[in-house]
PDB file of N, CA and C in Angstrom:
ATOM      1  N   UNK A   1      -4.335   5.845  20.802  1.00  0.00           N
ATOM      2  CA  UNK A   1      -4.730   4.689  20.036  1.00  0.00           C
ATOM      3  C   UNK A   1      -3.508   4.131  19.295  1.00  0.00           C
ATOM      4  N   UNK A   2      -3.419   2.675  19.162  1.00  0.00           N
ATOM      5  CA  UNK A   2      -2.167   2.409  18.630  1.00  0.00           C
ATOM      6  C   UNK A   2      -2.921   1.776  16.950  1.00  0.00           C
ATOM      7  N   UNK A   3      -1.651   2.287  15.956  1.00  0.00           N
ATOM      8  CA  UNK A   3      -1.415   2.113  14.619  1.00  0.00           C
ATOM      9  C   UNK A   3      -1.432   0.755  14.470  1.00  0.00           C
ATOM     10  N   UNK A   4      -2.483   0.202  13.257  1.00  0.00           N
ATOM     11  CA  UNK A   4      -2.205  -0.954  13.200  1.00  0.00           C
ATOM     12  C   UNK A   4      -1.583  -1.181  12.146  1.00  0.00           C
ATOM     13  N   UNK A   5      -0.998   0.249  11.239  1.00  0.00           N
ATOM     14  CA  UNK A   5       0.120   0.032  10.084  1.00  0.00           C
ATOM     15  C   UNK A   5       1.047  -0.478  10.040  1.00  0.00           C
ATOM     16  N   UNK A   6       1.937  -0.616  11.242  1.00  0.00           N
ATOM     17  CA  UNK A   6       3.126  -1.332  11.331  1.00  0.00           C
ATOM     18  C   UNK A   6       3.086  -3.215  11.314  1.00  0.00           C
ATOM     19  N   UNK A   7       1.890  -2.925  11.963  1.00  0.00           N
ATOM     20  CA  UNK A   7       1.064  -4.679  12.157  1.00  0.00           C
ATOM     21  C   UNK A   7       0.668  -5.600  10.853  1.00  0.00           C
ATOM     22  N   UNK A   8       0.253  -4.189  10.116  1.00  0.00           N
ATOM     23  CA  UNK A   8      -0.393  -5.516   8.216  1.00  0.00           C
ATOM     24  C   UNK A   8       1.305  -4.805   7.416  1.00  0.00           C
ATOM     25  N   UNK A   9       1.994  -3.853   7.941  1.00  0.00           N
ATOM     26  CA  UNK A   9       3.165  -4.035   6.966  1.00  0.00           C
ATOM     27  C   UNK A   9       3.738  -5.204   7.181  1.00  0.00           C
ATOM     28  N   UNK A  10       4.378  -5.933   8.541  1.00  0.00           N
ATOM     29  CA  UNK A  10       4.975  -6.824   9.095  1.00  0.00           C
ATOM     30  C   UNK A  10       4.014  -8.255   8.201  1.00  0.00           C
ATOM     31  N   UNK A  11       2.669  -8.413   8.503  1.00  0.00           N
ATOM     32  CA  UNK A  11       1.891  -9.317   7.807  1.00  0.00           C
ATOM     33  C   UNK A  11       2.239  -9.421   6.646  1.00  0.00           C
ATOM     34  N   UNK A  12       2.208  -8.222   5.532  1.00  0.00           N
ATOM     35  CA  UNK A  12       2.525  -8.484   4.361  1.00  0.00           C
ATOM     36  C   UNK A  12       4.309  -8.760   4.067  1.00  0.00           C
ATOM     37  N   UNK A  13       5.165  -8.749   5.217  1.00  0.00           N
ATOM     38  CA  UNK A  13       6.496  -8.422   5.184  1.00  0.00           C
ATOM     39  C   UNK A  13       7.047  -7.574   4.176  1.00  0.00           C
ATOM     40  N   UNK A  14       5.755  -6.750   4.334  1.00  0.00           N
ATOM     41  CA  UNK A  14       7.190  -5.237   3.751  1.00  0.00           C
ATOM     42  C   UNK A  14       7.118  -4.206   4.843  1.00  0.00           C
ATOM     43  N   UNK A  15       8.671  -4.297   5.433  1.00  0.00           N
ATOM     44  CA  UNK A  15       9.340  -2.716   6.330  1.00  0.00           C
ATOM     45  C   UNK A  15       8.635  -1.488   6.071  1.00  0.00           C
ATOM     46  N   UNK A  16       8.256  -1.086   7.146  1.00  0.00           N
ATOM     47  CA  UNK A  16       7.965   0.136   7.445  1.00  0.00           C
ATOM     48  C   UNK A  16       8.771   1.303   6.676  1.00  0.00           C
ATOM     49  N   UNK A  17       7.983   1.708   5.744  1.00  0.00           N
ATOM     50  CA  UNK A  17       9.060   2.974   4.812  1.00  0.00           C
ATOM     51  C   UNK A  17       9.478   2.233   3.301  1.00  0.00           C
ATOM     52  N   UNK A  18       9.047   0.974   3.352  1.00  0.00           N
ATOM     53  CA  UNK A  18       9.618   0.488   1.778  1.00  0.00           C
ATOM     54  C   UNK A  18       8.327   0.636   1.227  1.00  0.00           C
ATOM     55  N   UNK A  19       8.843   0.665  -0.297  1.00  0.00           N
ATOM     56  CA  UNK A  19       7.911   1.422  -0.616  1.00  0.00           C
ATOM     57  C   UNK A  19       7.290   0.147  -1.934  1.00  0.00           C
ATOM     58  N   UNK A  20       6.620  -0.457  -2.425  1.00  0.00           N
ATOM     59  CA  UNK A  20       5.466  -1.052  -2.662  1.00  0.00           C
ATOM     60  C   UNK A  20       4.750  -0.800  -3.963  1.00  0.00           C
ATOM     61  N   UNK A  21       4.428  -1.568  -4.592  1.00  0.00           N
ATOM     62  CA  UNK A  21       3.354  -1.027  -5.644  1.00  0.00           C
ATOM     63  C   UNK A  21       2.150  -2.178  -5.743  1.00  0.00           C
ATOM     64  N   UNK A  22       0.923  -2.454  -6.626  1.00  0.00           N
ATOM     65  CA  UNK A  22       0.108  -3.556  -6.411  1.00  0.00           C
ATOM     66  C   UNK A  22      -0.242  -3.765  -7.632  1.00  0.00           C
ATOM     67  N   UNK A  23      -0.226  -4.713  -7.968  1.00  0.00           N
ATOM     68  CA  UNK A  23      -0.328  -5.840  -9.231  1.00  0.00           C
ATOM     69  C   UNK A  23      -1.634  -6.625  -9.167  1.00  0.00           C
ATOM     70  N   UNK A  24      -2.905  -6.289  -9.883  1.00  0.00           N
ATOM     71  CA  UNK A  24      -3.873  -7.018  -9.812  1.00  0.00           C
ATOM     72  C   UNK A  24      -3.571  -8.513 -10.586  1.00  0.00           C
ATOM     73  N   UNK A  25      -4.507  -9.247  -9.916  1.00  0.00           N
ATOM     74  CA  UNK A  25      -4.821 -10.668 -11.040  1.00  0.00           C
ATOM     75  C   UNK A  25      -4.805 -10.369 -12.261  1.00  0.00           C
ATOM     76  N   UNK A  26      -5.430  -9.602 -12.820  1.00  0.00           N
ATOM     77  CA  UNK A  26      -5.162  -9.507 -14.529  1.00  0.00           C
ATOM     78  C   UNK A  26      -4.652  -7.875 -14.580  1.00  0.00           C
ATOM     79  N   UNK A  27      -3.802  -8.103 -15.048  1.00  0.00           N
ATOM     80  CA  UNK A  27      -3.626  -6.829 -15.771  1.00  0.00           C
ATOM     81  C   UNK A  27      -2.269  -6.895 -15.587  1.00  0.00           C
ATOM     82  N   UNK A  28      -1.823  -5.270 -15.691  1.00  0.00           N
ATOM     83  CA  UNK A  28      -0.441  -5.289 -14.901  1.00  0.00           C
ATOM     84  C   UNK A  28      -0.479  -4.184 -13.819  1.00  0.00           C
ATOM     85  N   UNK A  29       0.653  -3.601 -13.463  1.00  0.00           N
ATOM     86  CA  UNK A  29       1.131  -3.562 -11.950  1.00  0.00           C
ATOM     87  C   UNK A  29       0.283  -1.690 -12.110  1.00  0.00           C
ATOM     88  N   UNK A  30      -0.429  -1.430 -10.875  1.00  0.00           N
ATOM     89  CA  UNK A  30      -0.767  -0.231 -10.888  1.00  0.00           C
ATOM     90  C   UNK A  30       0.557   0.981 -10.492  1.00  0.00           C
ATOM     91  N   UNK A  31       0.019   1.949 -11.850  1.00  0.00           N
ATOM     92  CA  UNK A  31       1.426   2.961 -11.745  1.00  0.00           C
ATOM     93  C   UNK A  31       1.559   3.312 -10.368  1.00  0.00           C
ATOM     94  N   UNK A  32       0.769   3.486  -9.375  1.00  0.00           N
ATOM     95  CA  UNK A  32       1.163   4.664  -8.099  1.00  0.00           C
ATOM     96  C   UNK A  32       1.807   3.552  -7.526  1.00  0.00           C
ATOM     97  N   UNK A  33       2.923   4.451  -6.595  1.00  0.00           N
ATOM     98  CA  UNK A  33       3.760   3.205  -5.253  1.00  0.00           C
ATOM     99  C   UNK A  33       2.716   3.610  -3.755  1.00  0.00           C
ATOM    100  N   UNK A  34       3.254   2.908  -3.219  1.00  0.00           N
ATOM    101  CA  UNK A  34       2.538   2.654  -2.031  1.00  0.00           C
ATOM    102  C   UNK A  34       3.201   2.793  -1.023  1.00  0.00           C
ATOM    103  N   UNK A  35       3.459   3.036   0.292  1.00  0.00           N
ATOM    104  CA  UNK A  35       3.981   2.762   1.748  1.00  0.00           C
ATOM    105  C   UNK A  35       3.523   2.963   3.008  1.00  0.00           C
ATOM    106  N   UNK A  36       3.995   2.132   3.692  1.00  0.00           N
ATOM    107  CA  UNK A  36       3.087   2.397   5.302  1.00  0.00           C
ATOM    108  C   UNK A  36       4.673   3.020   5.711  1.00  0.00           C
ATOM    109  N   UNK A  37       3.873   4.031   6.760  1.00  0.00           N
ATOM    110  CA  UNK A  37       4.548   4.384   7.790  1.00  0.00           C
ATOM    111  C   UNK A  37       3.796   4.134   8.660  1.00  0.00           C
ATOM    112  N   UNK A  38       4.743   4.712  10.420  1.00  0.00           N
ATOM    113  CA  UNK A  38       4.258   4.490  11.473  1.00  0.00           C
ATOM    114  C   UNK A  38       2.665   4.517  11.948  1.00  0.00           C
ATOM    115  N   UNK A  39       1.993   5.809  10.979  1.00  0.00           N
ATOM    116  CA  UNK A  39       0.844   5.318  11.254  1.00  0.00           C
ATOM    117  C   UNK A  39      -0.057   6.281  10.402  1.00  0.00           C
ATOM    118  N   UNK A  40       0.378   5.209   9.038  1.00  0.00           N
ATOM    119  CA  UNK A  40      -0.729   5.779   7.604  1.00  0.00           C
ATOM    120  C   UNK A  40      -0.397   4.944   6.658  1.00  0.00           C
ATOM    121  N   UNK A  41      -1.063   5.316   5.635  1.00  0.00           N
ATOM    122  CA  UNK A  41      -0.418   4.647   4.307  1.00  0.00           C
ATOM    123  C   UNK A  41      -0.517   5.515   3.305  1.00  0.00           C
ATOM    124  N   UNK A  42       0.495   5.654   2.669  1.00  0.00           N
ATOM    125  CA  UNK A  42       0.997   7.068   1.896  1.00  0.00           C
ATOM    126  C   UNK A  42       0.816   6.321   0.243  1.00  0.00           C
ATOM    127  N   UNK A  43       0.489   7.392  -0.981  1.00  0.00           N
ATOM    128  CA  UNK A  43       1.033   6.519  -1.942  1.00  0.00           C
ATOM    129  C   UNK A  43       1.432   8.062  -3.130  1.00  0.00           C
ATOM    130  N   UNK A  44       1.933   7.872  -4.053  1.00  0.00           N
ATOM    131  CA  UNK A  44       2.138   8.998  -5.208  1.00  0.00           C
ATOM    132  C   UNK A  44       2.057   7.970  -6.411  1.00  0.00           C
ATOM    133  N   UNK A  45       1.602   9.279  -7.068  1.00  0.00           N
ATOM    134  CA  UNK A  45       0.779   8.645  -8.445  1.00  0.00           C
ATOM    135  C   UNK A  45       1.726   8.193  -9.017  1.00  0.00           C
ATOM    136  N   UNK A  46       3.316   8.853  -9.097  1.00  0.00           N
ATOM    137  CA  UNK A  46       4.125   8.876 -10.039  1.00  0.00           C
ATOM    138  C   UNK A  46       5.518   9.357  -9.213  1.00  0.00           C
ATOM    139  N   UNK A  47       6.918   8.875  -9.636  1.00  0.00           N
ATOM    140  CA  UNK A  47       7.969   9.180  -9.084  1.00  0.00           C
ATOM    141  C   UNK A  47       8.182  10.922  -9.007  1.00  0.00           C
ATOM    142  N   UNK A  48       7.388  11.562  -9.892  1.00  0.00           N
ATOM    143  CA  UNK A  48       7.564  13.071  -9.551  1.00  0.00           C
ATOM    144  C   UNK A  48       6.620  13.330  -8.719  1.00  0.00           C
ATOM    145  N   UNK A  49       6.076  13.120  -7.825  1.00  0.00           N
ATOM    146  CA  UNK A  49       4.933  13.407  -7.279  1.00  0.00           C
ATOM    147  C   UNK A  49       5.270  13.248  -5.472  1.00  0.00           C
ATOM    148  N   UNK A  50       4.866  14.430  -4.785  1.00  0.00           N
ATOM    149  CA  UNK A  50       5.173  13.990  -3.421  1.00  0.00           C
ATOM    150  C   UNK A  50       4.492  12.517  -2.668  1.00  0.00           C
ATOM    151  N   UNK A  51       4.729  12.521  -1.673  1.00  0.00           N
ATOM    152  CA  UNK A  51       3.890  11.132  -0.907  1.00  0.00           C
ATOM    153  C   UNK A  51       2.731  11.636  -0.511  1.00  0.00           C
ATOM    154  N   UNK A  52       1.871  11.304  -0.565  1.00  0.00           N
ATOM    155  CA  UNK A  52       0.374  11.987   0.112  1.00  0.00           C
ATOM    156  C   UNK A  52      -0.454  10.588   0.976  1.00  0.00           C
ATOM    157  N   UNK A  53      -1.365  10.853   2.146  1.00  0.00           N
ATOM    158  CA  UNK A  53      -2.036  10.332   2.838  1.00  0.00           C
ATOM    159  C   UNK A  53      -2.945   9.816   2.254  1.00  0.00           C
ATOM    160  N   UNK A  54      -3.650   8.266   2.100  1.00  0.00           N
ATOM    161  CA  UNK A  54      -4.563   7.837   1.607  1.00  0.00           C
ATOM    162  C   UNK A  54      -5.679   8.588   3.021  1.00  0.00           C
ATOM    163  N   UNK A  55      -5.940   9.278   2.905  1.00  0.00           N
ATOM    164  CA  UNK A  55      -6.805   9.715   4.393  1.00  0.00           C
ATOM    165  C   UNK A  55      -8.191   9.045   4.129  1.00  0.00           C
ATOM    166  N   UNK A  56      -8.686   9.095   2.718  1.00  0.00           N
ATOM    167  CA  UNK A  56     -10.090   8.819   2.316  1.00  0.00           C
ATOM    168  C   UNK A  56     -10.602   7.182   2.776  1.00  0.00           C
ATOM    169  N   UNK A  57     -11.018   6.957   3.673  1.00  0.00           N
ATOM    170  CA  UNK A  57     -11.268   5.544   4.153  1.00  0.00           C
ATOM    171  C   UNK A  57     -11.836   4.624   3.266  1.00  0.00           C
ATOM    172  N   UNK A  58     -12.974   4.762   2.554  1.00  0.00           N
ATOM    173  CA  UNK A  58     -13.366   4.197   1.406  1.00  0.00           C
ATOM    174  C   UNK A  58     -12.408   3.638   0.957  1.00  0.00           C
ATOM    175  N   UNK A  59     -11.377   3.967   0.154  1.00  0.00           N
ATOM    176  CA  UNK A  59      -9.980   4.227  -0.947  1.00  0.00           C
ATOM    177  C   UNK A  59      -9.106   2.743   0.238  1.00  0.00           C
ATOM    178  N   UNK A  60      -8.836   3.308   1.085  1.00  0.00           N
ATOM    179  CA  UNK A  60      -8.057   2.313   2.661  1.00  0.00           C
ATOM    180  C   UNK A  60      -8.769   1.092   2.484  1.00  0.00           C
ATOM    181  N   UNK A  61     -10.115   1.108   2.652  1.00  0.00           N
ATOM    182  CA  UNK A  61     -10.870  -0.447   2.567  1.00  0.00           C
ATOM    183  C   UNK A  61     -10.455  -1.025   1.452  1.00  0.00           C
ATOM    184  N   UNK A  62     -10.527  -0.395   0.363  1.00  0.00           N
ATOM    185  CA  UNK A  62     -10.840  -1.114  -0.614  1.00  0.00           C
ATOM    186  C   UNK A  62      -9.463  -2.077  -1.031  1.00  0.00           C
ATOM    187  N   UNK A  63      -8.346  -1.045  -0.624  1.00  0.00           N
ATOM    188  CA  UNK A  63      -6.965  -1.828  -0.874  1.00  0.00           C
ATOM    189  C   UNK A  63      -6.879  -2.929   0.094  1.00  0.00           C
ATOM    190  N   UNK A  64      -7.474  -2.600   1.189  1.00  0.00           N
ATOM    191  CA  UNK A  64      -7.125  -3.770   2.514  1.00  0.00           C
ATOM    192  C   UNK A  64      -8.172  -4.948   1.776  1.00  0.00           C
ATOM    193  N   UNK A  65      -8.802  -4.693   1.586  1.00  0.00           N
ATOM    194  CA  UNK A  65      -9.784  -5.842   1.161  1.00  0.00           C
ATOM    195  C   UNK A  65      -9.283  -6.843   0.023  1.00  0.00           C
ATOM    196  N   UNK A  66      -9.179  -6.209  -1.022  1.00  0.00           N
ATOM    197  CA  UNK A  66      -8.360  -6.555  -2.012  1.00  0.00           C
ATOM    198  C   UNK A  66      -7.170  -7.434  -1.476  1.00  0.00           C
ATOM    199  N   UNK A  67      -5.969  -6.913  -0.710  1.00  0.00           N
ATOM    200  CA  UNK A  67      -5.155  -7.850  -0.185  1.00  0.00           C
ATOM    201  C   UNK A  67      -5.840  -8.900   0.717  1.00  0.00           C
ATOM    202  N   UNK A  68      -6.265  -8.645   1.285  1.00  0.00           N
ATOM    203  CA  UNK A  68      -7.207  -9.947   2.109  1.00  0.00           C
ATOM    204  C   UNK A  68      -7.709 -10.754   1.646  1.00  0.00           C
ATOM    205  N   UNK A  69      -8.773 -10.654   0.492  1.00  0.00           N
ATOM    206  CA  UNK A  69      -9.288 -11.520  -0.753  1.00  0.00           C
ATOM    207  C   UNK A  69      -8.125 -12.343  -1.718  1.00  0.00           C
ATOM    208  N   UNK A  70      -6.792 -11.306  -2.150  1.00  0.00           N
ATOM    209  CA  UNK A  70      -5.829 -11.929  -2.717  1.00  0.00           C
ATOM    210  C   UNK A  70      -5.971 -11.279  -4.488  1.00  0.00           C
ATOM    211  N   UNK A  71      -7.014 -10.576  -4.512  1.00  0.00           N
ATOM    212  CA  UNK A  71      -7.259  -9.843  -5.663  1.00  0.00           C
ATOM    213  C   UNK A  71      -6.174  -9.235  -6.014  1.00  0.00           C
ATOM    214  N   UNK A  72      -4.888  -8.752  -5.390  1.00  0.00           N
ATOM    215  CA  UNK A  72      -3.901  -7.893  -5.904  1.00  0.00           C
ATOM    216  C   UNK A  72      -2.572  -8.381  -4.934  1.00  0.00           C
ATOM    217  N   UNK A  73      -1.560  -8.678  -5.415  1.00  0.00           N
ATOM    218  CA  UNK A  73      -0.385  -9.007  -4.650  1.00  0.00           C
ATOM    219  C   UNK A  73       0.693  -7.449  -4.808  1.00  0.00           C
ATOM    220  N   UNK A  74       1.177  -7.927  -3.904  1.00  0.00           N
ATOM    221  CA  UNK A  74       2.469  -6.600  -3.474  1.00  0.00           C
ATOM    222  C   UNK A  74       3.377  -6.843  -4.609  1.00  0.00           C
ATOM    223  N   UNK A  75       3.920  -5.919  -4.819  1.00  0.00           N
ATOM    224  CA  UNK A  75       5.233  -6.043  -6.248  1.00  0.00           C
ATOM    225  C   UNK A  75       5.969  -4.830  -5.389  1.00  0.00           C
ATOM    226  N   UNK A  76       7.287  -5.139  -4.543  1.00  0.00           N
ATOM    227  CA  UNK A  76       8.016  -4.769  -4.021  1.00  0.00           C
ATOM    228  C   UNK A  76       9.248  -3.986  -5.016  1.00  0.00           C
ATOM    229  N   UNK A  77       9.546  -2.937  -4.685  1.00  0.00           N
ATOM    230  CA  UNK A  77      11.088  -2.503  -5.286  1.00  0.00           C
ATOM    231  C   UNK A  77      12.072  -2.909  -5.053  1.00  0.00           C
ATOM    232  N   UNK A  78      12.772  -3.015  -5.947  1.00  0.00           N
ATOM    233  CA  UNK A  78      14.312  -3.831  -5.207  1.00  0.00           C
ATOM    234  C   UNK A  78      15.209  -2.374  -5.312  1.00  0.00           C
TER     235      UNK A  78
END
C-alpha cells in the first residue's frame, strides 16, 4: 500500500522530516512539534522527549481535519 504522508506533506509544503508545530485560530501555537515521514506522522510533546507515532487514528483525523477546515495553520521551524 502506498503512504499518503509524503502526498499532504508536499500539499502542506513542508519536506518530509521537517519538523512542524500547529497554531490554532485562537490561542497560541501548540507545545508538541510535529513531522511526517515516509510513512507516519510522528510528534513529541517537548524537545526532551523522543519522536513517537501518532498510531491512534482518532488523534490522525482530527489533525487532518482541522488542517482541511483551516482551524489550525502549520508554524514551521526555521
Amino acid at each position: 500500500m502506498i503512504s499518503l504522508y509524503p502526498v499532504i506533506a508536499e500539499k502542506l509544503h513542508i519536506p518530509v522530516g521537517k519538523e512542524f508545530k500547529l497554531k490554532p485560530k485562537r490561542g497560541g501555537v501548540y507545545p508538541a512539534q510535529y513531522r511526517f515521514s515516509a510513512d507516519d506522522l510522528e510528534y513529541r510533546p517537548s524537545q526532551c522527549c523522543y519522536w513517537s507515532s501518532i498510531t491512534n487514528q482518532p488523534m490522525q483525523m482530527r489533525i487532518f481535519l482541522a488542517l482541511l477546515r483551516g482551524g489550525v495553520e502549520v508554524v514551521k521551524d526555521e
